[in-house]
Protein backbone atom coordinates (compact mmCIF):
# COMPACT_ATOMS: atom_id res chain seq x y z
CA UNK A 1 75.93 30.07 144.22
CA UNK A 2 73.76 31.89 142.68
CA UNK A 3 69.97 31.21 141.06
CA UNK A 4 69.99 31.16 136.90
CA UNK A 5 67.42 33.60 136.19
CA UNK A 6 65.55 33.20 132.40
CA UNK A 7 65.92 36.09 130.06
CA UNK A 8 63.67 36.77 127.22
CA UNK A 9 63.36 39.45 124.43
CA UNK A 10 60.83 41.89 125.54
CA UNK A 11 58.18 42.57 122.71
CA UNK A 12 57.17 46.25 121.60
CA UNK A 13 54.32 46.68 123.75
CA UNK A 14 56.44 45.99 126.84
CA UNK A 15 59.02 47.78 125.91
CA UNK A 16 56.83 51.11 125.28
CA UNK A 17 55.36 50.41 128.65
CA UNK A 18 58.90 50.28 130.38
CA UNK A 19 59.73 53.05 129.08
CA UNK A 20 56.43 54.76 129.49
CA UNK A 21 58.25 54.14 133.72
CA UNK A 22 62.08 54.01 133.04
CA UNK A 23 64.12 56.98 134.67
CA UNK A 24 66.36 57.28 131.85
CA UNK A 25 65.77 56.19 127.75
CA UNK A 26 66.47 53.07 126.73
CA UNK A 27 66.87 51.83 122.75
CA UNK A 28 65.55 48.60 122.08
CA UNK A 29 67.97 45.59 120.64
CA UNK A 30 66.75 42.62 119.30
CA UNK A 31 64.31 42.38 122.09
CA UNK A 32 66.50 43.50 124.61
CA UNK A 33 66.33 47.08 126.50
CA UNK A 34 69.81 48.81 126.50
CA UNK A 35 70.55 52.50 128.57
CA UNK A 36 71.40 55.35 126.98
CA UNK A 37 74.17 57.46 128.07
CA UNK A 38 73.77 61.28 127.87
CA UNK A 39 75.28 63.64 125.58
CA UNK A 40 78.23 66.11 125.49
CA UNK A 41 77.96 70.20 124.86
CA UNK A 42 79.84 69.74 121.96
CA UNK A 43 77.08 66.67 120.73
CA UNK A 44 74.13 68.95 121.79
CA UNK A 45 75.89 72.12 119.84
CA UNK A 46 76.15 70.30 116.57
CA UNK A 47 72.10 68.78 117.08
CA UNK A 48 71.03 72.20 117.52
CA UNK A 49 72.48 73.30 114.60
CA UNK A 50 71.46 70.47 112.69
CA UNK A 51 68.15 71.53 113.96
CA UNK A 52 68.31 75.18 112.63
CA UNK A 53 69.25 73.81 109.41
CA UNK A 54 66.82 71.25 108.51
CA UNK A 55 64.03 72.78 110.23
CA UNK A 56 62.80 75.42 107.74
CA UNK A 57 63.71 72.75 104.37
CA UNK A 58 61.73 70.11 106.45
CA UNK A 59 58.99 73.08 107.11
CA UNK A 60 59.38 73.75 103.01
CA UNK A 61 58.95 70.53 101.78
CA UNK A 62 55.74 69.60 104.59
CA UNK A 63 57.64 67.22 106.26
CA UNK A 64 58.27 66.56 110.52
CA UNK A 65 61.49 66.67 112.09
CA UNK A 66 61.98 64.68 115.09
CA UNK A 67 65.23 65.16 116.96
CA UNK A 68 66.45 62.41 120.19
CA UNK A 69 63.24 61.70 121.65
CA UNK A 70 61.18 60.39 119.12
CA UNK A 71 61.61 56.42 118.43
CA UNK A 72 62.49 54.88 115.20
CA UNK A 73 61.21 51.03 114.89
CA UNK A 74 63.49 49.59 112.36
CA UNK A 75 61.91 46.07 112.83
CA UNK A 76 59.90 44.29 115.36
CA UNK A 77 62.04 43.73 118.03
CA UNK A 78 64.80 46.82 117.57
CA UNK A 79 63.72 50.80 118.10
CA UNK A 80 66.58 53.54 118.40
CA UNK A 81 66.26 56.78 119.24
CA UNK A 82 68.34 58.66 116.62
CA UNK A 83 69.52 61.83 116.99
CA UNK A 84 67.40 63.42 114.21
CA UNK A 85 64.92 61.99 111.34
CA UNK A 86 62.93 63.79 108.93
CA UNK A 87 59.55 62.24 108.06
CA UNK A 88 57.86 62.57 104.87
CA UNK A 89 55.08 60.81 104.57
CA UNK A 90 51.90 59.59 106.80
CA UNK A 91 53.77 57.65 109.51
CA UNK A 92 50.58 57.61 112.44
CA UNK A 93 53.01 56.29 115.24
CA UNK A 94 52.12 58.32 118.87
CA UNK A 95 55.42 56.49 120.20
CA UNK A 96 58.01 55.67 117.19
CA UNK A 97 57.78 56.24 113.60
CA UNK A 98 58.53 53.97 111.30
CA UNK A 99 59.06 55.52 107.98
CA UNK A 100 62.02 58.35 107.85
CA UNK A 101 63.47 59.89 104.71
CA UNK A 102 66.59 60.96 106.50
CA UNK A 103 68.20 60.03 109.41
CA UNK A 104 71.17 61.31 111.38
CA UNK A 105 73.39 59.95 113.76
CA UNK A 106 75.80 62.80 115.83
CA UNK A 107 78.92 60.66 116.53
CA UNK A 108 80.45 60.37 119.73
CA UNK A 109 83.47 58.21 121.35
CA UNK A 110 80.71 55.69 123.03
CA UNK A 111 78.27 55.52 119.69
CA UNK A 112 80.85 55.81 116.80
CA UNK A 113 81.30 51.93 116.43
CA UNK A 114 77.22 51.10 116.83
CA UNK A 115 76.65 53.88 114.23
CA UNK A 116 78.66 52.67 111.83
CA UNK A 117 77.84 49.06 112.42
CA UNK A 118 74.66 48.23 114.17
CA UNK A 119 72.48 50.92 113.32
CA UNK A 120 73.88 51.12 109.60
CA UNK A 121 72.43 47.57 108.74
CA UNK A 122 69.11 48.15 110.16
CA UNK A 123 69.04 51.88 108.64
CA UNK A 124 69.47 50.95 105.53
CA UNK A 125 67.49 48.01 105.40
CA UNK A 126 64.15 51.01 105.89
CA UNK A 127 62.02 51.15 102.64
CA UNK A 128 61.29 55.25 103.04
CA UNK A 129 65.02 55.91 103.83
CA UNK A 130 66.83 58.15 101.43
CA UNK A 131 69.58 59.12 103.28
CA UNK A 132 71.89 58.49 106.18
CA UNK A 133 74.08 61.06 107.58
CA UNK A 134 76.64 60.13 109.98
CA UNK A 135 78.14 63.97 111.57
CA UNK A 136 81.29 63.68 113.75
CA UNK A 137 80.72 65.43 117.24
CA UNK A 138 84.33 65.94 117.77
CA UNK A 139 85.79 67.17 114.17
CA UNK A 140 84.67 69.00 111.12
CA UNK A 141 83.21 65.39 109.10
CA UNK A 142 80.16 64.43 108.10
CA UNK A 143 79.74 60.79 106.06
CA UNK A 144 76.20 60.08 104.46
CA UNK A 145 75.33 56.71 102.72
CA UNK A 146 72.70 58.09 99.88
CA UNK A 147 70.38 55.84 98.54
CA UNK A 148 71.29 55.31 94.59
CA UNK A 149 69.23 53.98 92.15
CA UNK A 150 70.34 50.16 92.62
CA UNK A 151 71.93 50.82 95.62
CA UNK A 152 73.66 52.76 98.75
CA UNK A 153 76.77 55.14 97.72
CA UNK A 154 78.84 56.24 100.39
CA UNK A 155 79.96 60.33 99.93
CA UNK A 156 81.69 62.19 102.38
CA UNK A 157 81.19 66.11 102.63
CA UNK A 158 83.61 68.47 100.68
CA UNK A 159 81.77 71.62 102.10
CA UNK A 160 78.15 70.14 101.26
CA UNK A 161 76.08 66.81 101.34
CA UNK A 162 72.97 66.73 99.54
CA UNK A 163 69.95 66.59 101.34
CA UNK A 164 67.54 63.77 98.65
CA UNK A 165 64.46 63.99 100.60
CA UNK A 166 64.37 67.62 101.17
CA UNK A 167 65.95 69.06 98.14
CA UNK A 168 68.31 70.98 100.07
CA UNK A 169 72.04 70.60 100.45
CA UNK A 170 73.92 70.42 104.12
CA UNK A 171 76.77 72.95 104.36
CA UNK A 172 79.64 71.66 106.58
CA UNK A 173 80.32 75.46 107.89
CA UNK A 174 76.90 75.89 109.07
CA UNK A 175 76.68 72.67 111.29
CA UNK A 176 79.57 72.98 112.97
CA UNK A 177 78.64 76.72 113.49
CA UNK A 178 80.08 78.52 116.79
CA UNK A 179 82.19 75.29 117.86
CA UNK A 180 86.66 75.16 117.60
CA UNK A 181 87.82 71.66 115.97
């Protein structure tokens, strides 16, 4: 039989150390570290085009862009790595930022349901956040919840999505530029 063994959260500072060793990325759950899977052509196709897009507004408007290897810390014990974030203001981090205008999940078969669920919550509970963009890997459809005035609306594209914290609007032709349905 075997030996119980005790498990406890891990706090940031161990975390950022593990993965300062780890072989592969790991996001960071509630305390607990959990492997990330790599990504399809298809996945990478639609970043890179998401890239070429909000590149030059994020240039325009003096803000970063940070695509899959920069951390988000959405609370203590929980950092994701999303798949891109714009940052607007002074966010110091070396590691993880903490204070995104935009963020943007690329949906895949194995992320779809954490996207939607998981990652929503602790997305929208972010002070700096102005938008959330959810853009489907494997079809033409792109989701965003859009901070409102008293609270988040949900707006699917019809051709474009606005853009709040850069000004600029995302056209569903351009990001899923080059690739079939």
């Amino acid at each position: 039989m075997g030996v119980a063994k005790a498990v406890r959260p891990l706090s940031l500072e161990e975390y950022l150390a593990l993965e300062r060793e780890a072989p592969v990325k790991h996001e960071l759950v509630e305390g607990f570290p959990h492997a990330m899977a790599g990504a399809s052509d298809r996945h990478n196709r639609v970043v890179v085009n998401l890239v070429l897009i909000l590149g030059p507004l994020a240039r325009k408007k003096g803000c970063r862009l940070y695509v899959s290897d920069m951390r988000l810390k959405v609370d203590a014990a929980t950092v994701y790595y999303p798949d891109l974030m714009v940052v607007c203001e002074e966010d110091t981090g070396e590691y993880y930022k903490e204070k995104p205008c935009l963020v943007v999940e690329v949906l895949s078969e194995s992320t779809e349901a954490t996207d939607r669920r998981e990652k929503l919550r602790k997305y929208l509970s972010l002070p700096t956040l102005q938008a959330y963009l959810l853009v489907d890997s494997r079809v033409p459809r792109i989701g965003g919840y859009l901070r409102g005035k008293d609270s988040w609306i949900y707006q699917e594209a019809e051709g474009e999505l606005p853009l709040p914290c850069l000004g600029g609007r995302l056209d569903l032709k351009e990001v899923y530029f080059g690739l079939e349905p």
